[in-house]
PDB file of N, CA and C in Angstrom:
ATOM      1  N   UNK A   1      18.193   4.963   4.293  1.00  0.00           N
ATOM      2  CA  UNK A   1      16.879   5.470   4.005  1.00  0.00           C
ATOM      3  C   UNK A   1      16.115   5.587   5.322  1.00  0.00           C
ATOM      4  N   UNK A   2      15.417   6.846   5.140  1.00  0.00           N
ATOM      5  CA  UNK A   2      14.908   6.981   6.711  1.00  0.00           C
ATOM      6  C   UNK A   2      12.847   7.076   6.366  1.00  0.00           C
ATOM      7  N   UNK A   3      12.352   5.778   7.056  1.00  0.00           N
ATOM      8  CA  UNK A   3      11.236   6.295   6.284  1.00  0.00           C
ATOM      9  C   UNK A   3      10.175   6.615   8.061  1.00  0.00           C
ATOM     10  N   UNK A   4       9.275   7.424   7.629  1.00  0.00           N
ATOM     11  CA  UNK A   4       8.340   7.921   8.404  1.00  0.00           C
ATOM     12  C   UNK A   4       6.824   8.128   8.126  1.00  0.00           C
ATOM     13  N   UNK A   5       6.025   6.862   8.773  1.00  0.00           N
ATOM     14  CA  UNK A   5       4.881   7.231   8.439  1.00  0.00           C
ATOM     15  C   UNK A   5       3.771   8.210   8.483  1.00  0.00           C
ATOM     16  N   UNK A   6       2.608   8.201   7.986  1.00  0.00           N
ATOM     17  CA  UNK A   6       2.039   9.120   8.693  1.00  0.00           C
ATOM     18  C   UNK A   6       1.465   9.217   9.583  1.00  0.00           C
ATOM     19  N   UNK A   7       0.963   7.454   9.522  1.00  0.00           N
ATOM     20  CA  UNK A   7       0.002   7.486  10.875  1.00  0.00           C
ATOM     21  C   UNK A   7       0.101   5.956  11.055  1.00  0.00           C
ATOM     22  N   UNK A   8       0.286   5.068  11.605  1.00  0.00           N
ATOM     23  CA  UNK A   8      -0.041   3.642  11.998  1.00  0.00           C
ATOM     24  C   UNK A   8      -1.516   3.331  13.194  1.00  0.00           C
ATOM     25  N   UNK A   9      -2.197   2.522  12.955  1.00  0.00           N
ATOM     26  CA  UNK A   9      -3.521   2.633  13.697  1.00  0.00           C
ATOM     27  C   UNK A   9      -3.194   0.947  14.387  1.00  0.00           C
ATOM     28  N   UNK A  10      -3.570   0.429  15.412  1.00  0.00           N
ATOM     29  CA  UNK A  10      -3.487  -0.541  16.224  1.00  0.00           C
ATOM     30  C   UNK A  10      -5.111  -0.432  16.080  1.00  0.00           C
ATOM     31  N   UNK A  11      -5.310  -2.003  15.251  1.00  0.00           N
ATOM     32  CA  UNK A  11      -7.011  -2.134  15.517  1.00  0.00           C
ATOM     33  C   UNK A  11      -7.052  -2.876  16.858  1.00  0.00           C
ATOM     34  N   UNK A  12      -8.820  -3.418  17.041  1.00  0.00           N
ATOM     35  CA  UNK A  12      -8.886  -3.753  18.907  1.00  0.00           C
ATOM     36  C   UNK A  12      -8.744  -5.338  18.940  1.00  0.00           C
ATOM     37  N   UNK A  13      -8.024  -5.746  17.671  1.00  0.00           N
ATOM     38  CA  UNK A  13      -7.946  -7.392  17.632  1.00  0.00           C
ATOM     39  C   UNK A  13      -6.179  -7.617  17.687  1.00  0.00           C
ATOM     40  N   UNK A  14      -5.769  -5.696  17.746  1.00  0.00           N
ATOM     41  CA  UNK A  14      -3.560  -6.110  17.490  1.00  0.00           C
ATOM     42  C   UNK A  14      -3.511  -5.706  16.208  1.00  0.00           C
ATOM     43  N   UNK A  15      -4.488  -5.814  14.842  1.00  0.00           N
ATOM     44  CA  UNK A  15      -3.439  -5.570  13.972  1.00  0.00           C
ATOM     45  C   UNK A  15      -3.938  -4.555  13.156  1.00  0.00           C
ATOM     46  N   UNK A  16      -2.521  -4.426  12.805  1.00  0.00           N
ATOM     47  CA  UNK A  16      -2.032  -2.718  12.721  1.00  0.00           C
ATOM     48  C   UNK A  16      -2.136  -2.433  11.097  1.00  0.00           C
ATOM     49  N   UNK A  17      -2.243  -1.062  11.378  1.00  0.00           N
ATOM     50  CA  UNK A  17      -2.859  -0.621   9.329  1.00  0.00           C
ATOM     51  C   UNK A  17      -2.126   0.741   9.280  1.00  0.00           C
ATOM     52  N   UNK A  18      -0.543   1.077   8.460  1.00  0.00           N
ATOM     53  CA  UNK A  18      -0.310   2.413   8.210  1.00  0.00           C
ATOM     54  C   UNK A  18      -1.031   3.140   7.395  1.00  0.00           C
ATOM     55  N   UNK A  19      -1.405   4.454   7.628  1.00  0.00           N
ATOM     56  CA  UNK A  19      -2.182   5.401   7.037  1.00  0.00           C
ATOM     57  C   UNK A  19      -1.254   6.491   6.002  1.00  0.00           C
ATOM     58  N   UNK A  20      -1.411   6.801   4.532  1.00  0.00           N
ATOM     59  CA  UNK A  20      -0.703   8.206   4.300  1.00  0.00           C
ATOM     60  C   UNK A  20      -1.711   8.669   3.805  1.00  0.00           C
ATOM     61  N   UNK A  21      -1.067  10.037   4.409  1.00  0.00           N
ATOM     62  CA  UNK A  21      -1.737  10.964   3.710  1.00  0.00           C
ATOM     63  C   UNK A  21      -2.113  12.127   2.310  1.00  0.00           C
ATOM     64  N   UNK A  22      -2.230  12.439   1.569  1.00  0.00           N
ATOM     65  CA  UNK A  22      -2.479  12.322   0.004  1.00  0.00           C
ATOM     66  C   UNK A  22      -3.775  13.575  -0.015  1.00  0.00           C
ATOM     67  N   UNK A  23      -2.692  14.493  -0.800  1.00  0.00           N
ATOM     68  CA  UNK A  23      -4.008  15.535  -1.587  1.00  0.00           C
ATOM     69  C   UNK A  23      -4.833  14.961  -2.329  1.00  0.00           C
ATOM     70  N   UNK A  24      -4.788  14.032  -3.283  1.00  0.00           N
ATOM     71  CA  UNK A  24      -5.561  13.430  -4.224  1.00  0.00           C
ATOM     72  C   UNK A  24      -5.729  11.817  -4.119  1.00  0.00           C
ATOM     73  N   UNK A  25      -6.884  11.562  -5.127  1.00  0.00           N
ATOM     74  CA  UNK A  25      -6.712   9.862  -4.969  1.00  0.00           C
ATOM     75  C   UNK A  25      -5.776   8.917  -5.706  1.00  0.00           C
ATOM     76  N   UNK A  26      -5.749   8.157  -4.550  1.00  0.00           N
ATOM     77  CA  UNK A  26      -4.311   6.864  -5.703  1.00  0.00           C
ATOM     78  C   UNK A  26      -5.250   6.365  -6.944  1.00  0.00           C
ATOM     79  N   UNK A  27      -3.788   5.966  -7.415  1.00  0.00           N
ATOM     80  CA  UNK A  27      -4.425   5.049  -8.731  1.00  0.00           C
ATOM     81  C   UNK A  27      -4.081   3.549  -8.144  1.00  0.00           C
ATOM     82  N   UNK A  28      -4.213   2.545  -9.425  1.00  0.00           N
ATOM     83  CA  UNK A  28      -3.504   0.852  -8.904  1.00  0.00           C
ATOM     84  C   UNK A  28      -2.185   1.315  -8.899  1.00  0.00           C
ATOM     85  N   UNK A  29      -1.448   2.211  -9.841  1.00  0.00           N
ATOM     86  CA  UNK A  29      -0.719   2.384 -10.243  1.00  0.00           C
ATOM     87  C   UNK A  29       0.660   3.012  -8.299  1.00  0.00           C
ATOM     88  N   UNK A  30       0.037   3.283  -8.106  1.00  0.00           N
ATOM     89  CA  UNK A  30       0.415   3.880  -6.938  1.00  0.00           C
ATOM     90  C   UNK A  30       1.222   2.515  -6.124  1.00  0.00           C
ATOM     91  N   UNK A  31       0.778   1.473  -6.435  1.00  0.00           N
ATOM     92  CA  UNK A  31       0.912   0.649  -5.838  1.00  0.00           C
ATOM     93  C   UNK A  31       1.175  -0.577  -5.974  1.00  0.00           C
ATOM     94  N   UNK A  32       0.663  -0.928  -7.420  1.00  0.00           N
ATOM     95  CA  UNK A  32       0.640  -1.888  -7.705  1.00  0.00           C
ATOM     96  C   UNK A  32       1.484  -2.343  -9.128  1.00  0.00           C
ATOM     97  N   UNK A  33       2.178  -1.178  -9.554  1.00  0.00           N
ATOM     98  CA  UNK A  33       2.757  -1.408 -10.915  1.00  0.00           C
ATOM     99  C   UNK A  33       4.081  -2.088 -10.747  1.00  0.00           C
ATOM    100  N   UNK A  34       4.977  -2.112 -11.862  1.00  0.00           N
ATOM    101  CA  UNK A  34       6.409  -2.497 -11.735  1.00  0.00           C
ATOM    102  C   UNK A  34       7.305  -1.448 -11.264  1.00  0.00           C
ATOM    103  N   UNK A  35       6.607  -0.374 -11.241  1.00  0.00           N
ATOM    104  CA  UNK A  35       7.491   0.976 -11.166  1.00  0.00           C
ATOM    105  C   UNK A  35       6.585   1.776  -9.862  1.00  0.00           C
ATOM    106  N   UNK A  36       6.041   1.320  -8.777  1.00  0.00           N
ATOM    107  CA  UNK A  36       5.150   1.884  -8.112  1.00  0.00           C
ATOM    108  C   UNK A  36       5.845   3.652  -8.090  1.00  0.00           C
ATOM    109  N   UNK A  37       4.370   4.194  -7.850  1.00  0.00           N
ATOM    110  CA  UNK A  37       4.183   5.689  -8.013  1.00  0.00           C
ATOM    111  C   UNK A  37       4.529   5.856  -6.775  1.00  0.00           C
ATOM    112  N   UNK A  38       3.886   5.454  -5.660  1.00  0.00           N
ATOM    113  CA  UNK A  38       4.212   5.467  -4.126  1.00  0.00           C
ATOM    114  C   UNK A  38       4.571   4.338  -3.104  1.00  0.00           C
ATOM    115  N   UNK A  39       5.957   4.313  -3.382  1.00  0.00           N
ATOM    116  CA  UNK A  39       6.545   3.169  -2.896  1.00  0.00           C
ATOM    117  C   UNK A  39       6.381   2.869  -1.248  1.00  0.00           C
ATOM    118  N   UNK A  40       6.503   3.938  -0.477  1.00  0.00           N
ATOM    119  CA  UNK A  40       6.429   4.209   0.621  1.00  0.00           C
ATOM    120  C   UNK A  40       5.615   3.142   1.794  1.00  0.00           C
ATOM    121  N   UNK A  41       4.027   2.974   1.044  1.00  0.00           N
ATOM    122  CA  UNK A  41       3.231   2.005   1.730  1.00  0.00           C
ATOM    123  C   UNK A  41       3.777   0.549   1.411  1.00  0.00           C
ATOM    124  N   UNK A  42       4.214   0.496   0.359  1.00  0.00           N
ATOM    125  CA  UNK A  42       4.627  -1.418   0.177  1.00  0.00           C
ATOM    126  C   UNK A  42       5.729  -1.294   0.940  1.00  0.00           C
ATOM    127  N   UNK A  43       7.224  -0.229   1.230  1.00  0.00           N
ATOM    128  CA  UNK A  43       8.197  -0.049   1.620  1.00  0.00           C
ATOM    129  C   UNK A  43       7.915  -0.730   3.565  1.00  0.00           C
ATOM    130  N   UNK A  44       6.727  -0.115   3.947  1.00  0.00           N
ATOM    131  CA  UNK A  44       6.422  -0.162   5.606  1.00  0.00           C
ATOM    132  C   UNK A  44       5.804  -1.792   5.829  1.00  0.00           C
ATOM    133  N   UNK A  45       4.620  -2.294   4.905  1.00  0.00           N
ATOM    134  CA  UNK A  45       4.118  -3.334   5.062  1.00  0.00           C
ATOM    135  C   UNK A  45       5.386  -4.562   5.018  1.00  0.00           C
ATOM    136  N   UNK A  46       6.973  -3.987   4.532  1.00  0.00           N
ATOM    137  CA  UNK A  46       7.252  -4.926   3.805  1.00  0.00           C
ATOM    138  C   UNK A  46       8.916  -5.113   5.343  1.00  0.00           C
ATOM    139  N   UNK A  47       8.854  -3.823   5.758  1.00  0.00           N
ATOM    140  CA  UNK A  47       9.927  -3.740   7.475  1.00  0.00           C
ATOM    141  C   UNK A  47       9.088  -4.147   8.387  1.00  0.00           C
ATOM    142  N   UNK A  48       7.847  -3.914   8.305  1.00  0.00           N
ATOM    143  CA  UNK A  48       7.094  -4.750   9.814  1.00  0.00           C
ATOM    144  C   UNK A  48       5.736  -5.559   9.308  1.00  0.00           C
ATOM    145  N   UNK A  49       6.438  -7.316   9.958  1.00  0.00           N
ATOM    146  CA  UNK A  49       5.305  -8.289   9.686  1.00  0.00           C
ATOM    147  C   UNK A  49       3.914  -7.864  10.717  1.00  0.00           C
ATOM    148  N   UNK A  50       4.104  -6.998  11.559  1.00  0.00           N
ATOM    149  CA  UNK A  50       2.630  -7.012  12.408  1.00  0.00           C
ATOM    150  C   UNK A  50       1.897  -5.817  11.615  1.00  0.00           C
ATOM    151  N   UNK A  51       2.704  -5.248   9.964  1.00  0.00           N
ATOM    152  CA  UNK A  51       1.245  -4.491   9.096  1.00  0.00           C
ATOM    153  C   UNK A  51       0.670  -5.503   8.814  1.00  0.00           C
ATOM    154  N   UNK A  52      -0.557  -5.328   8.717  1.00  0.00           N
ATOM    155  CA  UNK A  52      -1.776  -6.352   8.046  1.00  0.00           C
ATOM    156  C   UNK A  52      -2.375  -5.353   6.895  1.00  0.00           C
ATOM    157  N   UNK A  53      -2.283  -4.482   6.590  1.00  0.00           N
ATOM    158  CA  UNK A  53      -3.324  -3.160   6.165  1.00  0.00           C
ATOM    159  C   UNK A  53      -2.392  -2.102   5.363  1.00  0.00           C
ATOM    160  N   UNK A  54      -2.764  -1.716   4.656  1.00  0.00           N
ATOM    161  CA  UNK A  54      -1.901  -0.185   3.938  1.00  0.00           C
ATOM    162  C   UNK A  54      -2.921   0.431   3.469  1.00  0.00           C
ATOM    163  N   UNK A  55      -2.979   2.071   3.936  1.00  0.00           N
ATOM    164  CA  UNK A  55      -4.130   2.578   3.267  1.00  0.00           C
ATOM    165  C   UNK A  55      -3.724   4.534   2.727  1.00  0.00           C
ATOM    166  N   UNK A  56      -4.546   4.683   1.630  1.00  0.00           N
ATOM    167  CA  UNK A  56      -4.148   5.794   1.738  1.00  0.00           C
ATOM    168  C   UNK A  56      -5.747   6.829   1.747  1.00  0.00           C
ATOM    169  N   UNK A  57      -5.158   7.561   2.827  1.00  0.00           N
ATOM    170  CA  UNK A  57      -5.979   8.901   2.945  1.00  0.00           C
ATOM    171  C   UNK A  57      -6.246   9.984   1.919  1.00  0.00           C
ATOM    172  N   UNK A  58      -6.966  10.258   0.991  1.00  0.00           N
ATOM    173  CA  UNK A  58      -7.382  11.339   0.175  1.00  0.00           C
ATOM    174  C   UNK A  58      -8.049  12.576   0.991  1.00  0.00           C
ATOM    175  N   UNK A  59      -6.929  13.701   1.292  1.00  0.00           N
ATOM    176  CA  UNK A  59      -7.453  14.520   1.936  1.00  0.00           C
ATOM    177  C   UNK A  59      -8.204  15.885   0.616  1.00  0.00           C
ATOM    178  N   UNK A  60      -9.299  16.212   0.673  1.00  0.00           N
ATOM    179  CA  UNK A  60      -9.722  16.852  -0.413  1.00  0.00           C
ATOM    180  C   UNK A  60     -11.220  17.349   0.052  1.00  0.00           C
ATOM    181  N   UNK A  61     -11.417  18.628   0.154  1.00  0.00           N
ATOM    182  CA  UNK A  61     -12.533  19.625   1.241  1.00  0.00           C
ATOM    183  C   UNK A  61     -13.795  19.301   0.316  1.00  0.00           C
ATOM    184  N   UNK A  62     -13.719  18.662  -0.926  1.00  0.00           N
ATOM    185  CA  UNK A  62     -14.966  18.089  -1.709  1.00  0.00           C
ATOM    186  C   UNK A  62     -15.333  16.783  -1.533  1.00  0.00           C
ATOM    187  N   UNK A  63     -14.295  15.824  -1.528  1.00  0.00           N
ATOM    188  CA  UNK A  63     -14.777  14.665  -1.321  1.00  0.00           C
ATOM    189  C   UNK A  63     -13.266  14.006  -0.731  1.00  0.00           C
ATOM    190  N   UNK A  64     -13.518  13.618  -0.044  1.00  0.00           N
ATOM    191  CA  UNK A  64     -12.487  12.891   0.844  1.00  0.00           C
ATOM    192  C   UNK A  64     -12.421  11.262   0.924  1.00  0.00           C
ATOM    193  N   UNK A  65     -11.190  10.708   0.527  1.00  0.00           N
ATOM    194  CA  UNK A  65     -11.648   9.095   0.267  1.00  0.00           C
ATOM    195  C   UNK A  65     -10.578   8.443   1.342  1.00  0.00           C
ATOM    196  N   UNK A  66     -10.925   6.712   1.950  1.00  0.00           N
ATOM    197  CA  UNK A  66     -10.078   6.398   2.358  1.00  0.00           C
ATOM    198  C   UNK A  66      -9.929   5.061   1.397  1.00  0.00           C
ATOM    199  N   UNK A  67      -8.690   4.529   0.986  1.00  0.00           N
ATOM    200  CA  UNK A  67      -8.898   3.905   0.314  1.00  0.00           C
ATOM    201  C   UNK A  67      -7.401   2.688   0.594  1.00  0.00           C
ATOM    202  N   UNK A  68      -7.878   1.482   0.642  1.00  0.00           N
ATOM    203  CA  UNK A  68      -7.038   0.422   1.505  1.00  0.00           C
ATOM    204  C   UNK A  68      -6.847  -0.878   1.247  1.00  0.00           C
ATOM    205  N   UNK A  69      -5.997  -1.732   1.424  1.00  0.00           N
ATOM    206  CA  UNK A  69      -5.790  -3.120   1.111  1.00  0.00           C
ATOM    207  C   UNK A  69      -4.970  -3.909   2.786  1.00  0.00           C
ATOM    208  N   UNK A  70      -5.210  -4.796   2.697  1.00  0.00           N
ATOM    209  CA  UNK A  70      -5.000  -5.405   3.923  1.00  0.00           C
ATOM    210  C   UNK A  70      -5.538  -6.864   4.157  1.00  0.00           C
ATOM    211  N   UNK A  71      -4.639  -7.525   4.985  1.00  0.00           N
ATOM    212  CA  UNK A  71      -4.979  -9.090   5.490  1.00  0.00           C
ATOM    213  C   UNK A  71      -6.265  -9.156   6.130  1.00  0.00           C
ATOM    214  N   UNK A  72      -7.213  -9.525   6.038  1.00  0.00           N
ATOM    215  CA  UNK A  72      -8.164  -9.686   6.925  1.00  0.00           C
ATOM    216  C   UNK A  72      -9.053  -8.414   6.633  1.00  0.00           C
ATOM    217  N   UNK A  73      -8.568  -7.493   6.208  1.00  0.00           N
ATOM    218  CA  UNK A  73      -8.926  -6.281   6.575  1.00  0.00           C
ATOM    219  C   UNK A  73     -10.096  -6.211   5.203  1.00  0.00           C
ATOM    220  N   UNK A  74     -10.439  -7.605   4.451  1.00  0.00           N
ATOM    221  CA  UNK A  74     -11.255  -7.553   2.899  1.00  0.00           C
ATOM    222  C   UNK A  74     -10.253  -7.172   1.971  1.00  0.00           C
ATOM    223  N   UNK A  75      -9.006  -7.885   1.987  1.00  0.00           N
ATOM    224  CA  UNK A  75      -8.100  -7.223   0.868  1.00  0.00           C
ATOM    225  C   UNK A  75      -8.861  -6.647   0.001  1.00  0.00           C
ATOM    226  N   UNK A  76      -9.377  -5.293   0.133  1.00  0.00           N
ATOM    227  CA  UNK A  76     -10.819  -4.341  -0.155  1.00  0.00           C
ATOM    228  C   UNK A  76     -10.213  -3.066   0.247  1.00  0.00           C
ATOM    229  N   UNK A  77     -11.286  -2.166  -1.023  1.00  0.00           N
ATOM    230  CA  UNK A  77     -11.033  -1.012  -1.078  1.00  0.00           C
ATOM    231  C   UNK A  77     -12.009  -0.329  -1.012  1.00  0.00           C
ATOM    232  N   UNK A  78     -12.477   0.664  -0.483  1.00  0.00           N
ATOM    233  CA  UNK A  78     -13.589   1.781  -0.854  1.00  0.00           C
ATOM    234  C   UNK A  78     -13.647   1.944  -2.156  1.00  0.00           C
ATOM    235  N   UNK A  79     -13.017   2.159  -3.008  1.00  0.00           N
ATOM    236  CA  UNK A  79     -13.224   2.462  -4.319  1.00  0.00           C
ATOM    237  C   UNK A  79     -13.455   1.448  -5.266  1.00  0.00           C
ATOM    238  N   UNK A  80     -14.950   0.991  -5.762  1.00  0.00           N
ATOM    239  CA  UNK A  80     -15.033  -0.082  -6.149  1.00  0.00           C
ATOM    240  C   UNK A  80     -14.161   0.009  -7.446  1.00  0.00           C
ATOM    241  N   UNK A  81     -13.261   1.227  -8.303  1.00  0.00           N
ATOM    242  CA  UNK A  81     -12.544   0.363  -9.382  1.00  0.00           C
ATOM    243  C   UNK A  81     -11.132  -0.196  -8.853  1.00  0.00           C
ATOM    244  N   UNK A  82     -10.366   0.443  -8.177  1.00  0.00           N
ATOM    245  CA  UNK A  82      -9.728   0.039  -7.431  1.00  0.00           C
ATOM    246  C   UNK A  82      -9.575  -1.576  -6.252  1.00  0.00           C
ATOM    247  N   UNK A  83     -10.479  -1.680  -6.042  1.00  0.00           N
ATOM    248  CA  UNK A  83     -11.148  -3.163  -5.413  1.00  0.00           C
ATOM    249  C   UNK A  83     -11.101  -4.289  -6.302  1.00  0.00           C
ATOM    250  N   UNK A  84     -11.370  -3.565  -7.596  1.00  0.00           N
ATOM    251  CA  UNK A  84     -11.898  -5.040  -9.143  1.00  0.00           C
ATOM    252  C   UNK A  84     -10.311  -5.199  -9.234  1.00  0.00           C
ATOM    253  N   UNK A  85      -9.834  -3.744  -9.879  1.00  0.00           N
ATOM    254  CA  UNK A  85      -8.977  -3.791 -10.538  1.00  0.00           C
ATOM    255  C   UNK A  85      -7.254  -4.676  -9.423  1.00  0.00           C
ATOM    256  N   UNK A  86      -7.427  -4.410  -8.085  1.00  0.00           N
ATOM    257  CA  UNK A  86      -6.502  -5.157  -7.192  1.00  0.00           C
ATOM    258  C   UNK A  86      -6.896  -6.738  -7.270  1.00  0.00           C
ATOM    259  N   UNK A  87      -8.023  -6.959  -7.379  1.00  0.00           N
ATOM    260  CA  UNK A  87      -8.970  -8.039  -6.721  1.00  0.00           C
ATOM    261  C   UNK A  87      -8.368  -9.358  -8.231  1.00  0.00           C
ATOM    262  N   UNK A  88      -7.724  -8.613  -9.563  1.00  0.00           N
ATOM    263  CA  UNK A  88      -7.632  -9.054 -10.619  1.00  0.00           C
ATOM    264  C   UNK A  88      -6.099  -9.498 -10.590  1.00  0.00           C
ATOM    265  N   UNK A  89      -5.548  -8.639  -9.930  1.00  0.00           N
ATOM    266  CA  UNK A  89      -4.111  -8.394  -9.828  1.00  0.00           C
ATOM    267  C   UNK A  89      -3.213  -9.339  -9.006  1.00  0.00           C
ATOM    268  N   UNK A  90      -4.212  -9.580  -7.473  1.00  0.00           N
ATOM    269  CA  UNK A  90      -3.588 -10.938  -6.668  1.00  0.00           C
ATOM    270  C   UNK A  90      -4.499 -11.002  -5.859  1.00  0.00           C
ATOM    271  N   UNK A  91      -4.388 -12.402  -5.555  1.00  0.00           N
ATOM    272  CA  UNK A  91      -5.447 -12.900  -5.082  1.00  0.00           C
ATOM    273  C   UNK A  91      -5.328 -12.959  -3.122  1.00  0.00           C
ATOM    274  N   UNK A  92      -4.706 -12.482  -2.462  1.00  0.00           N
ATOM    275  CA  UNK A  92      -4.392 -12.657  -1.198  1.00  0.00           C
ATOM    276  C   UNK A  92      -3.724 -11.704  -0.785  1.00  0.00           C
ATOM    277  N   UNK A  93      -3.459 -11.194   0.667  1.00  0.00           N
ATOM    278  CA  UNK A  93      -2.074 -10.392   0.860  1.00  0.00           C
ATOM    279  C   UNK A  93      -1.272 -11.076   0.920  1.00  0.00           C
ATOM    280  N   UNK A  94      -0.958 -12.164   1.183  1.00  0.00           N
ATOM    281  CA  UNK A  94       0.416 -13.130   0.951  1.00  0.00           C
ATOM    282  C   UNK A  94       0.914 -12.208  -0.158  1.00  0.00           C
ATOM    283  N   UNK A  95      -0.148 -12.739  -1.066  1.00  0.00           N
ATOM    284  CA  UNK A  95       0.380 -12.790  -2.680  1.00  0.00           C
ATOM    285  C   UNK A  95       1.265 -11.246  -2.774  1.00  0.00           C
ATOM    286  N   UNK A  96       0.390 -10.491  -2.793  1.00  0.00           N
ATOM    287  CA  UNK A  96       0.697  -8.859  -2.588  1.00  0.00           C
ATOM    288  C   UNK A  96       2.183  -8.254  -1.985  1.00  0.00           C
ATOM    289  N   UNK A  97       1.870  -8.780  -0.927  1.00  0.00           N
ATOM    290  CA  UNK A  97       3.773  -8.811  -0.010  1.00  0.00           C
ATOM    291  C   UNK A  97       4.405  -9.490  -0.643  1.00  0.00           C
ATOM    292  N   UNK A  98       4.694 -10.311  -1.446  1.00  0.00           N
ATOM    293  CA  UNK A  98       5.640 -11.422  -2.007  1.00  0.00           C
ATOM    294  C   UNK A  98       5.776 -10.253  -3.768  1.00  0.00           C
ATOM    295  N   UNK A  99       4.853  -9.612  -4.020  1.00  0.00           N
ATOM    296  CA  UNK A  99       4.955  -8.831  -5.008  1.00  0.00           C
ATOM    297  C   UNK A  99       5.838  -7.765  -4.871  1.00  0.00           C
ATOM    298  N   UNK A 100       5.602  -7.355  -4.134  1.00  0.00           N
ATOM    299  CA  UNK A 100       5.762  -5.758  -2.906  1.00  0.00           C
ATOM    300  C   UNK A 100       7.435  -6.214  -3.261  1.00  0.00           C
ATOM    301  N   UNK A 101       7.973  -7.469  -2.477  1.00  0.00           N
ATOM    302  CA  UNK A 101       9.196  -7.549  -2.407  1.00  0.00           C
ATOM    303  C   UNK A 101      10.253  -7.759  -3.174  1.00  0.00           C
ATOM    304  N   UNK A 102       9.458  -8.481  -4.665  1.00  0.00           N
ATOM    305  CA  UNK A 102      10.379  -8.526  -6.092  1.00  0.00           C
ATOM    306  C   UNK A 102      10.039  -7.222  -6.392  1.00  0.00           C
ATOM    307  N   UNK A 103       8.765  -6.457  -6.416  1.00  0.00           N
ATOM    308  CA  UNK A 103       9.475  -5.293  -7.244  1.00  0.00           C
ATOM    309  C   UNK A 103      10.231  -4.385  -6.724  1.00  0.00           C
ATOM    310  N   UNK A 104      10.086  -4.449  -5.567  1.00  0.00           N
ATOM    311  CA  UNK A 104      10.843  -3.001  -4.557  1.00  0.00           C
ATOM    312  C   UNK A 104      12.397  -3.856  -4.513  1.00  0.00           C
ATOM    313  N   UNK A 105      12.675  -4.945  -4.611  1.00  0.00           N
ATOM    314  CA  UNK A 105      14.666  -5.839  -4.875  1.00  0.00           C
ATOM    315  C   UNK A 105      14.897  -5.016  -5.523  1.00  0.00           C
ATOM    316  N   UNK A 106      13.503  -4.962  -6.920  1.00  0.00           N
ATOM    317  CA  UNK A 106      14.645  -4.784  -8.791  1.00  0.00           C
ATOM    318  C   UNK A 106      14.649  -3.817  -8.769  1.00  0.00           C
ATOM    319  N   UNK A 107      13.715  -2.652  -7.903  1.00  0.00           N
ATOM    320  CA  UNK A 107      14.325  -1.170  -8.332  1.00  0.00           C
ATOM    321  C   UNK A 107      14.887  -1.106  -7.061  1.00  0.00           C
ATOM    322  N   UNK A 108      15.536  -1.459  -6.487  1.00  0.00           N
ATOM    323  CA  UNK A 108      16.499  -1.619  -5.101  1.00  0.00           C
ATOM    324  C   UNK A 108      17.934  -1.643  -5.934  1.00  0.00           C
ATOM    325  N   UNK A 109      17.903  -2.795  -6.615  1.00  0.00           N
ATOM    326  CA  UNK A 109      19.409  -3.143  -6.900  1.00  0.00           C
ATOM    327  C   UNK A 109      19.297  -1.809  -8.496  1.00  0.00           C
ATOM    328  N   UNK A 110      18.575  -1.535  -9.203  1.00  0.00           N
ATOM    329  CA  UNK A 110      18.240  -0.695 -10.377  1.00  0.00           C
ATOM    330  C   UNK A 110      19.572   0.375  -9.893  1.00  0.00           C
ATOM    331  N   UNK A 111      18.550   0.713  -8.422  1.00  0.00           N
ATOM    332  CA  UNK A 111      19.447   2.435  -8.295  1.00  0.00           C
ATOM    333  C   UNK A 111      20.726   2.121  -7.876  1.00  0.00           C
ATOM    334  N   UNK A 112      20.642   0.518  -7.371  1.00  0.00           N
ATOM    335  CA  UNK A 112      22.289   0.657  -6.707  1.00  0.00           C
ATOM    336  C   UNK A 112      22.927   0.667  -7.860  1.00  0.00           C
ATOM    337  N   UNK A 113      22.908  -0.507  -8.842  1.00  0.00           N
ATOM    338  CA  UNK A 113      23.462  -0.249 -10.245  1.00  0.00           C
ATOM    339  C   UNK A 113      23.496   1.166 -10.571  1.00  0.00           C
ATOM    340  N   UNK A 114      22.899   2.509 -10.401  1.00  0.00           N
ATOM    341  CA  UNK A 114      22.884   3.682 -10.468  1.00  0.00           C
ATOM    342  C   UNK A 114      22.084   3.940 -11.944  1.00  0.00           C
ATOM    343  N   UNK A 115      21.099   2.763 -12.090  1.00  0.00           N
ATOM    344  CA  UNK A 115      19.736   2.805 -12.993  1.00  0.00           C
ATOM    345  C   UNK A 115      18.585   3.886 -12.844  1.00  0.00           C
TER     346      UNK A 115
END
């Protein structure tokens, strides 16, 4: 698997936040389900311990959102339903990465099984 971000940002304290980019806005679902919609951001936070941050860019000429979770970073989102609804879900990025990594195993071993 060859993955490529879109953008990785180095904040001025070292730590680092990948960016994608996105016609429309995520859901929790994007991210946070058993079956994530966009695996991609838990996939990067989960090959390099110096992400602190995952965010996704809503590019859209009406309203444009950035919308993000991260260590330090207010495991916080611009979008206050998104913010409740994560904020309900786990309580830390520990927690989050340790999520990230059972669900991305079971549909890991799913497809190897050829699920």
């Amino acid at each position: 698997m060859t993955l490529r971000p879109d953008r990785i940002d180095e904040l001025d304290d070292g730590r680092r936040v990948v960016i994608d980019y996105k016609l429309r806005s995520p859901t929790r679902a994007a991210w946070l389900s058993q079956r994530p919609a966009e695996p991609q951001l838990p996939l990067y936070a989960l090959l390099d311990q110096e992400i602190n941050g995952v965010a996704f860019a809503s590019l859209d000429l009406n309203n444009s959102k950035f919308t993000y979770l991260g260590e330090a970073l207010g495991f916080d989102s611009a979008d206050p339903t998104i913010r409740r609804q994560t904020r309900e879900a786990f309580e830390d990025w520990p927690q989050l990465i340790n999520n990230w990594r059972q669900t991305l195993g079971k549909l890991a071993s799913s497809f190897e099984e050829g699920r």
